[in-house]
Protein backbone atom coordinates (compact mmCIF):
# COMPACT_ATOMS: atom_id res chain seq x y z
CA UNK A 1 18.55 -26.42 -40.55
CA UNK A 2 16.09 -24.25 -42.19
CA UNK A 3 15.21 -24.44 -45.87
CA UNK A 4 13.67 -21.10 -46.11
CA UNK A 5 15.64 -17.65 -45.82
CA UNK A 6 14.29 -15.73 -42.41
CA UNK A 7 12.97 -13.61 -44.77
CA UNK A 8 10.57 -16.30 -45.90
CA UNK A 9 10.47 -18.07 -43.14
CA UNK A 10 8.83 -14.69 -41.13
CA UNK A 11 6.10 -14.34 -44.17
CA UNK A 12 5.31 -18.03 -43.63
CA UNK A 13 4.89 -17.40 -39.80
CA UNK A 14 2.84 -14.37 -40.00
CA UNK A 15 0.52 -16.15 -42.37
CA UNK A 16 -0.30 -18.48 -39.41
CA UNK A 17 -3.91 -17.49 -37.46
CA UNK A 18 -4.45 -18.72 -34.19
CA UNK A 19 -7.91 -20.23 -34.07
CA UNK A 20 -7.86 -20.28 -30.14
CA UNK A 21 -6.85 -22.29 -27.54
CA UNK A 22 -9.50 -25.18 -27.56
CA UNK A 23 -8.23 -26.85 -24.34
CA UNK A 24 -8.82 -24.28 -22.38
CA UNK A 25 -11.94 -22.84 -24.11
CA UNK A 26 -13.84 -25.92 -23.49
CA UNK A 27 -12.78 -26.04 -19.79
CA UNK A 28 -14.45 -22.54 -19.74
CA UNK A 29 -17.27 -23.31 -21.48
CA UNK A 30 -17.54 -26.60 -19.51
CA UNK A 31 -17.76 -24.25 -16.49
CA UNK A 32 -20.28 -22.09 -17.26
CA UNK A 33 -22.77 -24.64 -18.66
CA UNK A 34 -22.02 -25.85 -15.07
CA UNK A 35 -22.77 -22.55 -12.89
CA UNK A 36 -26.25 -22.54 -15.48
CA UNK A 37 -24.92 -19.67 -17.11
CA UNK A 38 -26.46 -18.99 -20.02
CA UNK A 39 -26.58 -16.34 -23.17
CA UNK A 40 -23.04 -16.11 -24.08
CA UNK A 41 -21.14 -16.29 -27.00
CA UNK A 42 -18.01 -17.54 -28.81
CA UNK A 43 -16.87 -15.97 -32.34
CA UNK A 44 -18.19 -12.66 -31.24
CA UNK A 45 -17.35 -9.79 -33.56
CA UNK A 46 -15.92 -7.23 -30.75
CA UNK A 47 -12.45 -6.09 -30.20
CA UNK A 48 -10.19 -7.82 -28.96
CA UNK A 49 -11.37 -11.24 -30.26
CA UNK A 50 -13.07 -12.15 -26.73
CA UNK A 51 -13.26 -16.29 -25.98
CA UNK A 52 -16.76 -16.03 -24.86
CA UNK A 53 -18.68 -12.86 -24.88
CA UNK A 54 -22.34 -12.20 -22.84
CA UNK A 55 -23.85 -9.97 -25.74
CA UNK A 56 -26.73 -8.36 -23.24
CA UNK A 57 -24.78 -8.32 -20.25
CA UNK A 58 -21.72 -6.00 -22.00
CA UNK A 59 -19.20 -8.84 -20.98
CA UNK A 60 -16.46 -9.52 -22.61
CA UNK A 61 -14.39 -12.78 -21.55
CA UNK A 62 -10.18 -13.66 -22.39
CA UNK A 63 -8.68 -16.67 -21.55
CA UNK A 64 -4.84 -15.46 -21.39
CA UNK A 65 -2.03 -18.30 -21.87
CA UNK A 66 0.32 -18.23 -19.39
CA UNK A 67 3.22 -17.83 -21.50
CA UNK A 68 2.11 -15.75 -24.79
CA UNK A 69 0.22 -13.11 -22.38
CA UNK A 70 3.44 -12.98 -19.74
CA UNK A 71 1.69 -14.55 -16.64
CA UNK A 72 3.66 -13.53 -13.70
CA UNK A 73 3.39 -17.27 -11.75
CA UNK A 74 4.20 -19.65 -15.20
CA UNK A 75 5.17 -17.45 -18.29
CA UNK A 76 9.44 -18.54 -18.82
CA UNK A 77 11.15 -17.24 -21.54
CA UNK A 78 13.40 -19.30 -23.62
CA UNK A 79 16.68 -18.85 -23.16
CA UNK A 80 17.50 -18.39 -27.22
CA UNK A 81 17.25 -15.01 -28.31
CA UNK A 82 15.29 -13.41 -25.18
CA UNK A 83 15.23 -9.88 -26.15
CA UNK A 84 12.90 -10.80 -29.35
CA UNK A 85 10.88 -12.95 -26.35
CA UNK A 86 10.81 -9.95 -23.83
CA UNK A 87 9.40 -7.50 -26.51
CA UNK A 88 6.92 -10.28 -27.91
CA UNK A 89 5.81 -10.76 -24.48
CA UNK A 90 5.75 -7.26 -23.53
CA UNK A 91 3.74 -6.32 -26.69
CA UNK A 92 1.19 -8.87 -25.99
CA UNK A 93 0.65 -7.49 -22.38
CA UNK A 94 0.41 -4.23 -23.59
CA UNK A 95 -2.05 -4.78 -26.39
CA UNK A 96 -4.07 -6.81 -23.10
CA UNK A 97 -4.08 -3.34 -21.86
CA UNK A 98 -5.06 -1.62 -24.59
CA UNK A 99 -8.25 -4.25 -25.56
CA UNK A 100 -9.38 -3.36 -21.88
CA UNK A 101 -9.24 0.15 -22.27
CA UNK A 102 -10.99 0.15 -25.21
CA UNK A 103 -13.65 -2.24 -24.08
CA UNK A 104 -14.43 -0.31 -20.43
CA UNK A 105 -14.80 2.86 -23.08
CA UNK A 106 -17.53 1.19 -24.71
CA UNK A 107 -19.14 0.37 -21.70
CA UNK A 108 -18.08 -3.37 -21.27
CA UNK A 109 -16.99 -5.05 -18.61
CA UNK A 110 -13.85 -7.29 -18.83
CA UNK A 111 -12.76 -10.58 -16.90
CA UNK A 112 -9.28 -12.18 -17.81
CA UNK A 113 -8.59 -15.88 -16.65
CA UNK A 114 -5.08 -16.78 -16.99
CA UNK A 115 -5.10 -20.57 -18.56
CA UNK A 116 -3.58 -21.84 -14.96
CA UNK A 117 -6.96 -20.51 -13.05
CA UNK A 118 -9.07 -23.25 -14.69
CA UNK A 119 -7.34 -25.44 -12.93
CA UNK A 120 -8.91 -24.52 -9.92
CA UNK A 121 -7.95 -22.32 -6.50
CA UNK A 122 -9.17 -19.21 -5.57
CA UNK A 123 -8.71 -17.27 -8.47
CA UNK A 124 -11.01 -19.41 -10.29
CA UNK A 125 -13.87 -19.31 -7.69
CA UNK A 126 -13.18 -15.09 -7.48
CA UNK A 127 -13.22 -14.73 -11.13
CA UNK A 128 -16.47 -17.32 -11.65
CA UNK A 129 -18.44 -15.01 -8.93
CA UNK A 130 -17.36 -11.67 -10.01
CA UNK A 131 -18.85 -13.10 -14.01
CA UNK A 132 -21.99 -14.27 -12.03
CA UNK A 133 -22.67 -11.32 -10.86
CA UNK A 134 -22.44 -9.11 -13.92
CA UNK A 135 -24.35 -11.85 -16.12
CA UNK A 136 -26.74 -11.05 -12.99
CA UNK A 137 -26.71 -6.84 -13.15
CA UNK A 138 -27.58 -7.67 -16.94
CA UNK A 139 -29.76 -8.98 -19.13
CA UNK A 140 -28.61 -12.40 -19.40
CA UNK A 141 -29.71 -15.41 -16.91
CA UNK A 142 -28.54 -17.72 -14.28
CA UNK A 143 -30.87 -20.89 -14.66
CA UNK A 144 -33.61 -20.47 -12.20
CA UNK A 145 -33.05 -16.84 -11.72
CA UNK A 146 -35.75 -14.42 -13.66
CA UNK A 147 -34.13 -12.71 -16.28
CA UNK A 148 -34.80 -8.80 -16.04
């Protein structure tokens, strides 16, 4: 039982900051130290709140959980009060949206890798290439390749 009135108890929670998913932000950085890619950023002040951001190549980089950003193979919603779920969900997805509108206004490219793609598979691989090759168009580098 709760000790706190929900009143409380939703001041408390909105107090809470995510500071990232770690896991999954060190797979992806594990990854592109591996495919020698090299001039991106984490912390990044842009909109949005990118994972990893390649400053001179206008890339901006999310790493969606499957569940908080409604992932259409893994996200379930609990079975307790799934209308507040739904919306949550649905919010987050259409902030997602949003963030990429904003960004392609500003003349940034976007990639989104749900958390299950680093895993591996062909998302992954499509996703890793398509980053390669606007890290490429830019200013940035690809060990071994001249920068522009």
């Amino acid at each position: 039982m709760d000790t706190v009135s929900p009143i409380e108890r939703s001041r408390i929670m909105a107090s809470v900051k995510s500071s990232g998913n770690k896991s999954t932000e060190v797979v992806l950085a594990t990854m592109l130290r591996k495919e020698h890619l090299s001039g991106w950023r984490r912390n990044y002040p842009l909109v949005g709140k990118p994972d990893f951001v390649f400053p001179a190549a206008r890339l901006a980089i999310f790493v969606d959980g499957c569940f908080w950003h409604g992932c259409p193979k893994h996200c379930r919603m609990p079975a307790d009060n799934r209308k507040y779920w739904n919306q949550k969900i649905n919010r987050n997805v259409e902030r997602d949206r949003g963030i990429n509108k904003q960004l392609h206004g500003k003349g940034w490219s976007v990639v989104r890798f749900w958390e299950h793609d680093l895993c591996g598979g062909q998302g992954l691989t499509r996703k890793m290439r398509r980053m390669k090759e606007i890290v490429q168009q830019g200013k940035c580098s690809v060990r071994g390749k001249p920068r522009r």
